[in-house]
N, C-alpha and C. Protein backbone atom coordinates (compact mmCIF):
# COMPACT_ATOMS: atom_id res chain seq x y z
N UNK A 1 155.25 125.11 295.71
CA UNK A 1 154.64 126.42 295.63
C UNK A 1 155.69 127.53 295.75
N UNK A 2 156.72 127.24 296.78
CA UNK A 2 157.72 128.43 296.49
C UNK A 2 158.66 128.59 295.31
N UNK A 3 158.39 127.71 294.43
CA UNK A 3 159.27 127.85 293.15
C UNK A 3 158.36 128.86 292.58
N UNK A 4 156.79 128.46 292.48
CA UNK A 4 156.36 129.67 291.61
C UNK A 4 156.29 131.31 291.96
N UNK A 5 156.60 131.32 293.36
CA UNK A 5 156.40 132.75 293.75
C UNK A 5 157.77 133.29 293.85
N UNK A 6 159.00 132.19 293.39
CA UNK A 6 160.14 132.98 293.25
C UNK A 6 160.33 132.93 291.82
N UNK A 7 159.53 132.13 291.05
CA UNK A 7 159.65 132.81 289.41
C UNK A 7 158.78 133.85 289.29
N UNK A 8 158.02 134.05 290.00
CA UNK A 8 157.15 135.33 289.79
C UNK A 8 157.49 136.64 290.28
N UNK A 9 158.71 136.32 291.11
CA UNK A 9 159.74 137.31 291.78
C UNK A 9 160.84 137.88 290.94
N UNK A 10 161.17 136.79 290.18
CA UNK A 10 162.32 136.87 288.87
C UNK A 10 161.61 137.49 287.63
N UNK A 11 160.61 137.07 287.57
CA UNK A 11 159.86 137.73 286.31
C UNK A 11 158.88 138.69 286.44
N UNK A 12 158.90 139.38 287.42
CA UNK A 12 158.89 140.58 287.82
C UNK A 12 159.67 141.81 287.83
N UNK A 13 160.75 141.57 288.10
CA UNK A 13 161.89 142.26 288.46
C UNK A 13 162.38 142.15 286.54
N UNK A 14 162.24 140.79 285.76
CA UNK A 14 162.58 140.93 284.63
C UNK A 14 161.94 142.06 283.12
N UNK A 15 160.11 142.09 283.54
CA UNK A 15 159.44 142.60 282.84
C UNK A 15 159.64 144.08 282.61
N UNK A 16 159.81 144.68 281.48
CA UNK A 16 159.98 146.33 281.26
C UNK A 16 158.85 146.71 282.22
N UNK A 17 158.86 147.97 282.25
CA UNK A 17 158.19 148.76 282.74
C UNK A 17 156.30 148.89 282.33
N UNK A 18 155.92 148.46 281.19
CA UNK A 18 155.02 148.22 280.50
C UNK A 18 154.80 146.83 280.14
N UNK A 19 155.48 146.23 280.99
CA UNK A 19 155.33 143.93 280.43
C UNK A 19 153.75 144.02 281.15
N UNK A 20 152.83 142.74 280.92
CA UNK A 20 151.93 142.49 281.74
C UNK A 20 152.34 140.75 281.87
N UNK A 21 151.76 140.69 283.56
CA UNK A 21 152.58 139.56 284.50
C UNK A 21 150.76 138.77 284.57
N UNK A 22 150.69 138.19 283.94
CA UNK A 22 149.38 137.45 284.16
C UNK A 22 149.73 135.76 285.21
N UNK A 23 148.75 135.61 285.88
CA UNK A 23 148.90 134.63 287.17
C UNK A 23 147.34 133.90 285.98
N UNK A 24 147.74 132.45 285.98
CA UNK A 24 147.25 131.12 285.41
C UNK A 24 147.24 130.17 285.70
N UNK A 25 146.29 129.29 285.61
CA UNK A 25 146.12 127.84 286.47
C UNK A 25 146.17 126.99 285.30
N UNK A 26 147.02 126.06 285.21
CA UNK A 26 146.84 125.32 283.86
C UNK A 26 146.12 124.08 284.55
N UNK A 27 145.94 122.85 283.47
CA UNK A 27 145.43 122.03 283.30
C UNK A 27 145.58 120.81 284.30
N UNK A 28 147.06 120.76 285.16
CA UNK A 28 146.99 119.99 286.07
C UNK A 28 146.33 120.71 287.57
N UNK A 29 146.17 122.23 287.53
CA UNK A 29 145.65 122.68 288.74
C UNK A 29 146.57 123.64 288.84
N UNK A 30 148.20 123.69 288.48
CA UNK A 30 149.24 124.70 289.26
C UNK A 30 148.89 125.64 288.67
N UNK A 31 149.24 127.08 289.45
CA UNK A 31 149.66 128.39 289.58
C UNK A 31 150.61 128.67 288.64
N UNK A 32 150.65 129.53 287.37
CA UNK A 32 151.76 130.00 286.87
C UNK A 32 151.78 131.39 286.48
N UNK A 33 152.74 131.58 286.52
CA UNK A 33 152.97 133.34 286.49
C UNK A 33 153.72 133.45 284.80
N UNK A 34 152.90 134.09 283.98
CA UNK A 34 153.31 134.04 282.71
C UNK A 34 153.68 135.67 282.24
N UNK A 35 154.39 136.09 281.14
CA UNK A 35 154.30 137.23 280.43
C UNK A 35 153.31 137.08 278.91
N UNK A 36 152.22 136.32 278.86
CA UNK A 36 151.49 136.20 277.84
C UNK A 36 150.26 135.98 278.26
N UNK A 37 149.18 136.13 277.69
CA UNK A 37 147.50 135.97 278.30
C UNK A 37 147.49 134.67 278.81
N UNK A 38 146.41 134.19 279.26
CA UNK A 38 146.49 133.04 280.01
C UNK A 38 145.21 132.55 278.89
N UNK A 39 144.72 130.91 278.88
CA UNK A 39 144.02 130.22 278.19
C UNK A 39 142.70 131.11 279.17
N UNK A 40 141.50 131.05 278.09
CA UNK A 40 140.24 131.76 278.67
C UNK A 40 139.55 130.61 279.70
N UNK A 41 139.07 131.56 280.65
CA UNK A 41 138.79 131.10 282.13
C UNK A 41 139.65 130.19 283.04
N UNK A 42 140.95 130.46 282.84
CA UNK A 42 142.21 130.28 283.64
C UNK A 42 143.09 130.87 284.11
N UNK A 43 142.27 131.77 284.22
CA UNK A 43 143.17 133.26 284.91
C UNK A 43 143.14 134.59 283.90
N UNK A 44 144.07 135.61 284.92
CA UNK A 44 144.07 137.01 283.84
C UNK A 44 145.28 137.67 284.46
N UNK A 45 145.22 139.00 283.99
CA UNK A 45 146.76 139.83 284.42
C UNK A 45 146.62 140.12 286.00
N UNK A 46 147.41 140.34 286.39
CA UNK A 46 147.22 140.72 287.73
C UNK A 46 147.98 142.39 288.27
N UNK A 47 148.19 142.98 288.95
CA UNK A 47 148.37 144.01 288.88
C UNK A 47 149.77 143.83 290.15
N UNK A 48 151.12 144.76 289.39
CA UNK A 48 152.48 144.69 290.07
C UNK A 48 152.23 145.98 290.44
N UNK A 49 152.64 145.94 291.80
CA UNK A 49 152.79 147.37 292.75
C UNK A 49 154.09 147.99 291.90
N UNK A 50 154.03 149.16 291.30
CA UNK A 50 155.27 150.14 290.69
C UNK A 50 154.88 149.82 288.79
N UNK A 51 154.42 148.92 288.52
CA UNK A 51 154.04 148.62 287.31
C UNK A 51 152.81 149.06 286.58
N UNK A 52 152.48 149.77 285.23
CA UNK A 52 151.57 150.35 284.55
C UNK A 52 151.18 149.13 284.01
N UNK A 53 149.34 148.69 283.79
CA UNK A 53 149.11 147.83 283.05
C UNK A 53 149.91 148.11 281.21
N UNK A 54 150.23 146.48 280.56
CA UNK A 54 150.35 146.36 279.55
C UNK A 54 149.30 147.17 278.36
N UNK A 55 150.51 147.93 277.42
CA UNK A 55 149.26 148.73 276.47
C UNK A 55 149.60 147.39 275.46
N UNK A 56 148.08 147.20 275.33
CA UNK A 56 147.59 146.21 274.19
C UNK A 56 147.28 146.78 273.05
N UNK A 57 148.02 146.49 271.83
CA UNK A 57 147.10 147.09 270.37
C UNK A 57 145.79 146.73 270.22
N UNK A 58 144.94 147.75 269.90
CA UNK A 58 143.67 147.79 269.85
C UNK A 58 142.81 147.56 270.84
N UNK A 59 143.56 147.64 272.40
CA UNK A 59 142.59 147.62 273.42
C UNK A 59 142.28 148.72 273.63
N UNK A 60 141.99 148.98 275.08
CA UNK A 60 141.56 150.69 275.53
C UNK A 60 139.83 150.62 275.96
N UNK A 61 139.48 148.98 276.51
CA UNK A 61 138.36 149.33 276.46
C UNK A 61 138.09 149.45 278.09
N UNK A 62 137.03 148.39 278.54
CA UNK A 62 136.46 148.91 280.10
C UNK A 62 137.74 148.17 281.25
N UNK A 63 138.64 147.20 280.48
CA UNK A 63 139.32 146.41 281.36
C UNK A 63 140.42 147.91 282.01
N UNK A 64 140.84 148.82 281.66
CA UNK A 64 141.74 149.33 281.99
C UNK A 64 142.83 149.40 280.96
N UNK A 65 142.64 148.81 280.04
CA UNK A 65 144.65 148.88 279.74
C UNK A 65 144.28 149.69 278.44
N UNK A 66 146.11 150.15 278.10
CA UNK A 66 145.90 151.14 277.43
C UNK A 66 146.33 150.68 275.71
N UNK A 67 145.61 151.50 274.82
CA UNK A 67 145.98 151.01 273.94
C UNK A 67 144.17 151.76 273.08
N UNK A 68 144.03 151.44 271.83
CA UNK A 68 142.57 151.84 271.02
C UNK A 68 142.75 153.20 270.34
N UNK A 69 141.99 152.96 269.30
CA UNK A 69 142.44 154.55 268.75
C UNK A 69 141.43 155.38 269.23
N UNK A 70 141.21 156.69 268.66
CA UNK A 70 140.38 157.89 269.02
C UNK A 70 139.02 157.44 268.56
N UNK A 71 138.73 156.32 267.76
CA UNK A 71 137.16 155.56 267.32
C UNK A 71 136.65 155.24 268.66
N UNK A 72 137.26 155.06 269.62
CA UNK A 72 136.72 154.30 271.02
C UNK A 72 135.94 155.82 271.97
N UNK A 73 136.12 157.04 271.17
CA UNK A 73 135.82 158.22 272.10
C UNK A 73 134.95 159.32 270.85
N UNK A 74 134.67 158.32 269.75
CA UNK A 74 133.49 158.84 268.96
C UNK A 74 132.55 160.23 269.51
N UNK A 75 132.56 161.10 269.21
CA UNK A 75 131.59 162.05 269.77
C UNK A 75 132.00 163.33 270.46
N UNK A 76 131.01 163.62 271.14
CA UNK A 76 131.11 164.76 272.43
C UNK A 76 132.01 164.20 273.93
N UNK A 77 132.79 164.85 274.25
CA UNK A 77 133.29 164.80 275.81
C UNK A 77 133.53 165.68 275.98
N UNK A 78 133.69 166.34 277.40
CA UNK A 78 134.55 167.23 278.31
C UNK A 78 134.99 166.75 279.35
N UNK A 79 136.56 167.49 279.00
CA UNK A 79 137.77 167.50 279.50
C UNK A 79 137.42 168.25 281.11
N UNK A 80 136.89 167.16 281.93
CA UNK A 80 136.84 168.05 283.58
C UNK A 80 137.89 168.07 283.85
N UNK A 81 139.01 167.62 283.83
CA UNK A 81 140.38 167.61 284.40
C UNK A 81 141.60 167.27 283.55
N UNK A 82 142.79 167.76 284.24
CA UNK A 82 144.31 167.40 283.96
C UNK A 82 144.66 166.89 285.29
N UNK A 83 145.21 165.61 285.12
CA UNK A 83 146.38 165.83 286.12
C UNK A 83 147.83 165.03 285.66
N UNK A 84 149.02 164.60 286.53
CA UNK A 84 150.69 164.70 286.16
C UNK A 84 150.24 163.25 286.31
N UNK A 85 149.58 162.54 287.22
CA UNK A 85 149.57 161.26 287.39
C UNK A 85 148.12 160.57 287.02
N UNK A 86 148.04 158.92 286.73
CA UNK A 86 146.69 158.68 286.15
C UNK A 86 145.61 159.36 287.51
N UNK A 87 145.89 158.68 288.54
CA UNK A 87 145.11 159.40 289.41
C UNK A 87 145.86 160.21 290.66
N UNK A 88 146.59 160.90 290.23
CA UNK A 88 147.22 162.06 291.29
C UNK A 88 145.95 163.19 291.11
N UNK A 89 146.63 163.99 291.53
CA UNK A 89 145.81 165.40 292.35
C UNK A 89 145.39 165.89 290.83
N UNK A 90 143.73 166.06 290.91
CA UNK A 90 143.21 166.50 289.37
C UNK A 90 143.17 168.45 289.71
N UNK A 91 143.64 168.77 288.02
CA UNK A 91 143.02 170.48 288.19
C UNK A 91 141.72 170.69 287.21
N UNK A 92 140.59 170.68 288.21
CA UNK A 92 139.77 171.04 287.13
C UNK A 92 139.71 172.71 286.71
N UNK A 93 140.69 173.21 287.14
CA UNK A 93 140.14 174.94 286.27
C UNK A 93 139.88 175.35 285.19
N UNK A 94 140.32 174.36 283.80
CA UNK A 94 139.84 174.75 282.85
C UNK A 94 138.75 173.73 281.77
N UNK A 95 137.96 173.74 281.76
CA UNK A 95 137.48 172.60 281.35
C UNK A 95 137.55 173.06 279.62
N UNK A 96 137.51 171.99 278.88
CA UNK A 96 137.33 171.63 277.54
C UNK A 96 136.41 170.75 277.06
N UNK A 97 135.97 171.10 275.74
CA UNK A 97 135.23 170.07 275.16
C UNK A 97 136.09 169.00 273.80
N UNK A 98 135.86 168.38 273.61
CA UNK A 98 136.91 167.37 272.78
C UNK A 98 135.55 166.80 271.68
N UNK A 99 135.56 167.09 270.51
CA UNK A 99 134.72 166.60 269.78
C UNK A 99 135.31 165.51 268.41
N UNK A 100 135.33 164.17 268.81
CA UNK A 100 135.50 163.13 267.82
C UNK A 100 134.71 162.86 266.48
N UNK A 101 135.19 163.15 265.95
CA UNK A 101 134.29 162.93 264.01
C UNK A 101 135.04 162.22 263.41
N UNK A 102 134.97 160.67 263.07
CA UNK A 102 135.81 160.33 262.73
C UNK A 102 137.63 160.50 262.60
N UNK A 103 138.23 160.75 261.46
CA UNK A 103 139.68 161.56 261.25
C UNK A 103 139.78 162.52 261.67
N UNK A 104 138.68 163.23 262.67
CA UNK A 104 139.14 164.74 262.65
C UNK A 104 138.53 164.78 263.94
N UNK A 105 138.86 165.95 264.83
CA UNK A 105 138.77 166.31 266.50
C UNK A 105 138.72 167.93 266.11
N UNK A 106 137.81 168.39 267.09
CA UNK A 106 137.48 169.78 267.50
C UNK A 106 137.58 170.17 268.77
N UNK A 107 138.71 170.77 269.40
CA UNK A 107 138.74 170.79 270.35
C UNK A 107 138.72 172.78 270.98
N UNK A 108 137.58 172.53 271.98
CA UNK A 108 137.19 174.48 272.35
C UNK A 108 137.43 174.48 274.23
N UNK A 109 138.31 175.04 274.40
CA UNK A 109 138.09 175.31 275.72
C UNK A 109 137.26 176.22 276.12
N UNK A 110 136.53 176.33 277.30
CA UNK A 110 135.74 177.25 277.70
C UNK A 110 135.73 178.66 278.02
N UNK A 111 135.52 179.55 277.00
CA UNK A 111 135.46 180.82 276.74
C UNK A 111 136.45 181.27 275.86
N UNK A 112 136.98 180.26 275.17
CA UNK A 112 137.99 180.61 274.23
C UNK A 112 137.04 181.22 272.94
N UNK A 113 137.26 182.09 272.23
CA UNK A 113 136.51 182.57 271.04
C UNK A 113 136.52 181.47 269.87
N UNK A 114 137.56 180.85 269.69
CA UNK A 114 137.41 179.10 268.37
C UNK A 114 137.69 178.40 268.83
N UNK A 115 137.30 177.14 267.90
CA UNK A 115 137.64 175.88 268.43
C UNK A 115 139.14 176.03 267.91
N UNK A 116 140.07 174.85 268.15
CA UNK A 116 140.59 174.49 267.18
C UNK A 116 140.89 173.05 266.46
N UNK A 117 140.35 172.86 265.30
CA UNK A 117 140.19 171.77 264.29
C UNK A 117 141.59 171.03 264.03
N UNK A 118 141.10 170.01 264.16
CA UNK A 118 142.93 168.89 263.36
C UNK A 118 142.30 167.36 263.01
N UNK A 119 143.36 167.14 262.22
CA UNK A 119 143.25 166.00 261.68
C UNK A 119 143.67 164.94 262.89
N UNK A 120 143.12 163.38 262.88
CA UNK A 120 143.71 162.51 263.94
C UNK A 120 144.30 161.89 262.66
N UNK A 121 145.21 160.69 263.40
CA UNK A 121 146.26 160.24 262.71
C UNK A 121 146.24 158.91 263.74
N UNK A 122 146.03 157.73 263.08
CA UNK A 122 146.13 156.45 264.02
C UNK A 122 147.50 155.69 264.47
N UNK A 123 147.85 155.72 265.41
CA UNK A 123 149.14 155.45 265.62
C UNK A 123 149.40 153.68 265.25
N UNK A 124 151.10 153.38 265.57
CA UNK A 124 151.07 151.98 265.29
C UNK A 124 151.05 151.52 266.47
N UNK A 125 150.49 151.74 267.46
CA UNK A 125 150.19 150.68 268.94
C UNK A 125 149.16 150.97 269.18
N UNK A 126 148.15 151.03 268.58
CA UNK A 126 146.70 151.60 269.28
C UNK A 126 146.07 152.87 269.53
N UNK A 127 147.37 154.22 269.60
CA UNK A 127 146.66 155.25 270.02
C UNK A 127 146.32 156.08 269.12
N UNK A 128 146.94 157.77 269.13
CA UNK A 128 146.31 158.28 268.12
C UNK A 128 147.30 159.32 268.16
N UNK A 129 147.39 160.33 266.80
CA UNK A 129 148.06 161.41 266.95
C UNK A 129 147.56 162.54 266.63
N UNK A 130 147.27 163.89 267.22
CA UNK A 130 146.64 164.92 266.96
C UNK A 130 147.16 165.91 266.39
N UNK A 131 147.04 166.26 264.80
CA UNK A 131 148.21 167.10 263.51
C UNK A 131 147.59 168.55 264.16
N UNK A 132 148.42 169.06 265.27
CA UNK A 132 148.28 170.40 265.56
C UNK A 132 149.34 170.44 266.52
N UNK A 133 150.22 171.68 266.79
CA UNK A 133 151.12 171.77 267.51
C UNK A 133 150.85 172.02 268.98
N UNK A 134 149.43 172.23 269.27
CA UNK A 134 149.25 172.45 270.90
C UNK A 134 149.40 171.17 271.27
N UNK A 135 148.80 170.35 270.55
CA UNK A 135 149.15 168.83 271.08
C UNK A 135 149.90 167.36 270.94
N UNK A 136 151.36 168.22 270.35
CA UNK A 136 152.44 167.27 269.92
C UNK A 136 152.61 167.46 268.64
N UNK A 137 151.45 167.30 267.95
CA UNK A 137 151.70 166.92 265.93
C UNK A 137 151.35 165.89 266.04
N UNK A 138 151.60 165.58 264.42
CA UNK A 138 151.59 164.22 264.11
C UNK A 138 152.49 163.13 264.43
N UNK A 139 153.45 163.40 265.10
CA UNK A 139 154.36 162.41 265.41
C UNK A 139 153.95 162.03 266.98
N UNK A 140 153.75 162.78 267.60
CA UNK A 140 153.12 162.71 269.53
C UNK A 140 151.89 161.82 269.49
N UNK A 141 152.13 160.63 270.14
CA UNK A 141 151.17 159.96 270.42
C UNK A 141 150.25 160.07 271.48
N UNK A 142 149.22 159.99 271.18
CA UNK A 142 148.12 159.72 272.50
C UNK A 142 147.89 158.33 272.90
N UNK A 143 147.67 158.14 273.85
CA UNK A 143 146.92 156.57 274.30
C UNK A 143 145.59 156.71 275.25
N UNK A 144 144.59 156.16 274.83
CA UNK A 144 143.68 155.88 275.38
C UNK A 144 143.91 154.89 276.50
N UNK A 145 143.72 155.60 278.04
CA UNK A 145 144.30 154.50 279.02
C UNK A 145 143.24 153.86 279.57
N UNK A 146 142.09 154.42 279.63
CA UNK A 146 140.76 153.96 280.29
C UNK A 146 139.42 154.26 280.04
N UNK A 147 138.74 153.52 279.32
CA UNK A 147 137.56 153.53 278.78
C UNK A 147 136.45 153.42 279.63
N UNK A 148 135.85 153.71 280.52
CA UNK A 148 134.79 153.10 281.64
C UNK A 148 133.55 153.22 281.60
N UNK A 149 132.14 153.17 281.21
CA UNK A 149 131.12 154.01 280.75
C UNK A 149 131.18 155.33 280.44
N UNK A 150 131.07 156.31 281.24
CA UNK A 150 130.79 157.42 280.30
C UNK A 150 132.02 158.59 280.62
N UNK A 151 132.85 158.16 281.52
CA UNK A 151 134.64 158.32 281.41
C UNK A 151 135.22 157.58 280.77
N UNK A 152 136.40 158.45 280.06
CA UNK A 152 137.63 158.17 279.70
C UNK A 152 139.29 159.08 280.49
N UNK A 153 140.38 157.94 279.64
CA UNK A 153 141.37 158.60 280.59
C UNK A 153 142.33 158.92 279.41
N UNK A 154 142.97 160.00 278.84
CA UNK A 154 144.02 159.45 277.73
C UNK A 154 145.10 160.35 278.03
N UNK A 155 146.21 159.73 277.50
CA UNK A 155 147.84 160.06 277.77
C UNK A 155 148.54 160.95 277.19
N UNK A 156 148.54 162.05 277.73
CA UNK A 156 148.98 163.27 276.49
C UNK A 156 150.64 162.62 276.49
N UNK A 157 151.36 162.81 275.01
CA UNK A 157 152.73 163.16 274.78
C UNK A 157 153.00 164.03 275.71
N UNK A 158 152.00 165.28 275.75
CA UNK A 158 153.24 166.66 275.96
C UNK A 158 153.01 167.21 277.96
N UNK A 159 151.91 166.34 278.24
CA UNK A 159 151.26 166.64 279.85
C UNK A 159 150.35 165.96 280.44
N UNK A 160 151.02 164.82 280.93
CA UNK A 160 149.71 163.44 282.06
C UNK A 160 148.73 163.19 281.00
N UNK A 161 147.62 163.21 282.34
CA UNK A 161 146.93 162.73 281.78
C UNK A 161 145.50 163.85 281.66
N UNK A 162 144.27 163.27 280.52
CA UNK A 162 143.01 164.07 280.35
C UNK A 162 142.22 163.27 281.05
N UNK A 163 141.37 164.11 281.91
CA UNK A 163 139.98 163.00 282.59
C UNK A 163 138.42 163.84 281.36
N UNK A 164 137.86 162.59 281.00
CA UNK A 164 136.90 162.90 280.00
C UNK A 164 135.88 162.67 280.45
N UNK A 165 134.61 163.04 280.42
CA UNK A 165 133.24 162.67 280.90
C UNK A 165 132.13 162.40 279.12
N UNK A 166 131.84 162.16 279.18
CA UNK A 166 130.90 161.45 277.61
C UNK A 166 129.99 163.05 277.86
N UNK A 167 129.68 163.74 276.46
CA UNK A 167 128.92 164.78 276.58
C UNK A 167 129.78 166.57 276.87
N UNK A 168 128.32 167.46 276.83
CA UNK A 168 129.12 168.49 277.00
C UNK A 168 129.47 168.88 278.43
N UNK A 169 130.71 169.86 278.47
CA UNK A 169 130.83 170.51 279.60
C UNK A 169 129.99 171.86 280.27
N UNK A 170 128.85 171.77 279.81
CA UNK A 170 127.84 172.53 280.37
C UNK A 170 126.62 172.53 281.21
């Protein structure tokens, strides 16, 4: 048993900053600490103190990890919060509404006189890019980090993170 918790010590310390460290029981019974999914109902990822879950292409759903394009946030939300960290200290002072239509997003903060309209743009790892300069361009990626019923969490390029609620901000 202490071999596996000092390869899981080594391959810890080995994984980028974004690896996911999944813990698995194979077929004779042992414990293994892998950098790849584990066979279904033999374990799953486990979570490294200092480590961000793995962004998966085309995930982003209720598990947590990040990854899915702007199709996963279809519709109406408001933006109750910003904050610098996923869950550091939130500011709700300005709230926004974020409206998903397929290729295209409408986004109005509250009491602003327009919205303003842009094209989305699907990135190549899952997220998305918003063709307007308040929010990167087309080259600034977003990631959808957390999907949960009727919250979401996503990763600005240019400032933390957005906390989303499903619906309007009114």
């Amino acid at each position: 048993m202490k071999f596996h918790f000092a390869a899981a010590a080594l391959l810890c310390l080995a994984v980028p900053a974004q690896a996911a460290v999944y813990k698995c029981t194979n077929a004779a019974g042992t414990v293994e600490f892998k950098d790849k999914p584990c066979a279904p109902g033999s374990g799953g990822e486990i979570t490294v103190k200092g480590m961000e879950p793995a962004r998966a292409a085309g995930d982003g759903g209720s598990d947590g990890k990040r990854g899915g394009g702007a199709k996963k946030l279809e519709g109406l939300w408001c933006e109750y919060a910003v904050s610098l960290e996923i869950d550091g200290e939130k500011d709700e002072g300005t709230p926004a509404e974020w409206n998903f239509n397929g290729d295209k997003v409408e986004y109005k903060v509250k009491g602003a006189p327009m919205p303003i309209k842009a094209q989305l743009q699907q990135g190549a790892d899952g997220g998305f890019a918003v063709d307007h300069p308040i929010f990167g361009g087309a080259e600034a990626e977003w990631q959808i980090v957390r999907v949960r019923g009727g919250e979401a969490v996503m990763q600005s390029p240019v400032i933390g993170y957005y906390h989303l609620r499903k619906g309007s901000c009114r």
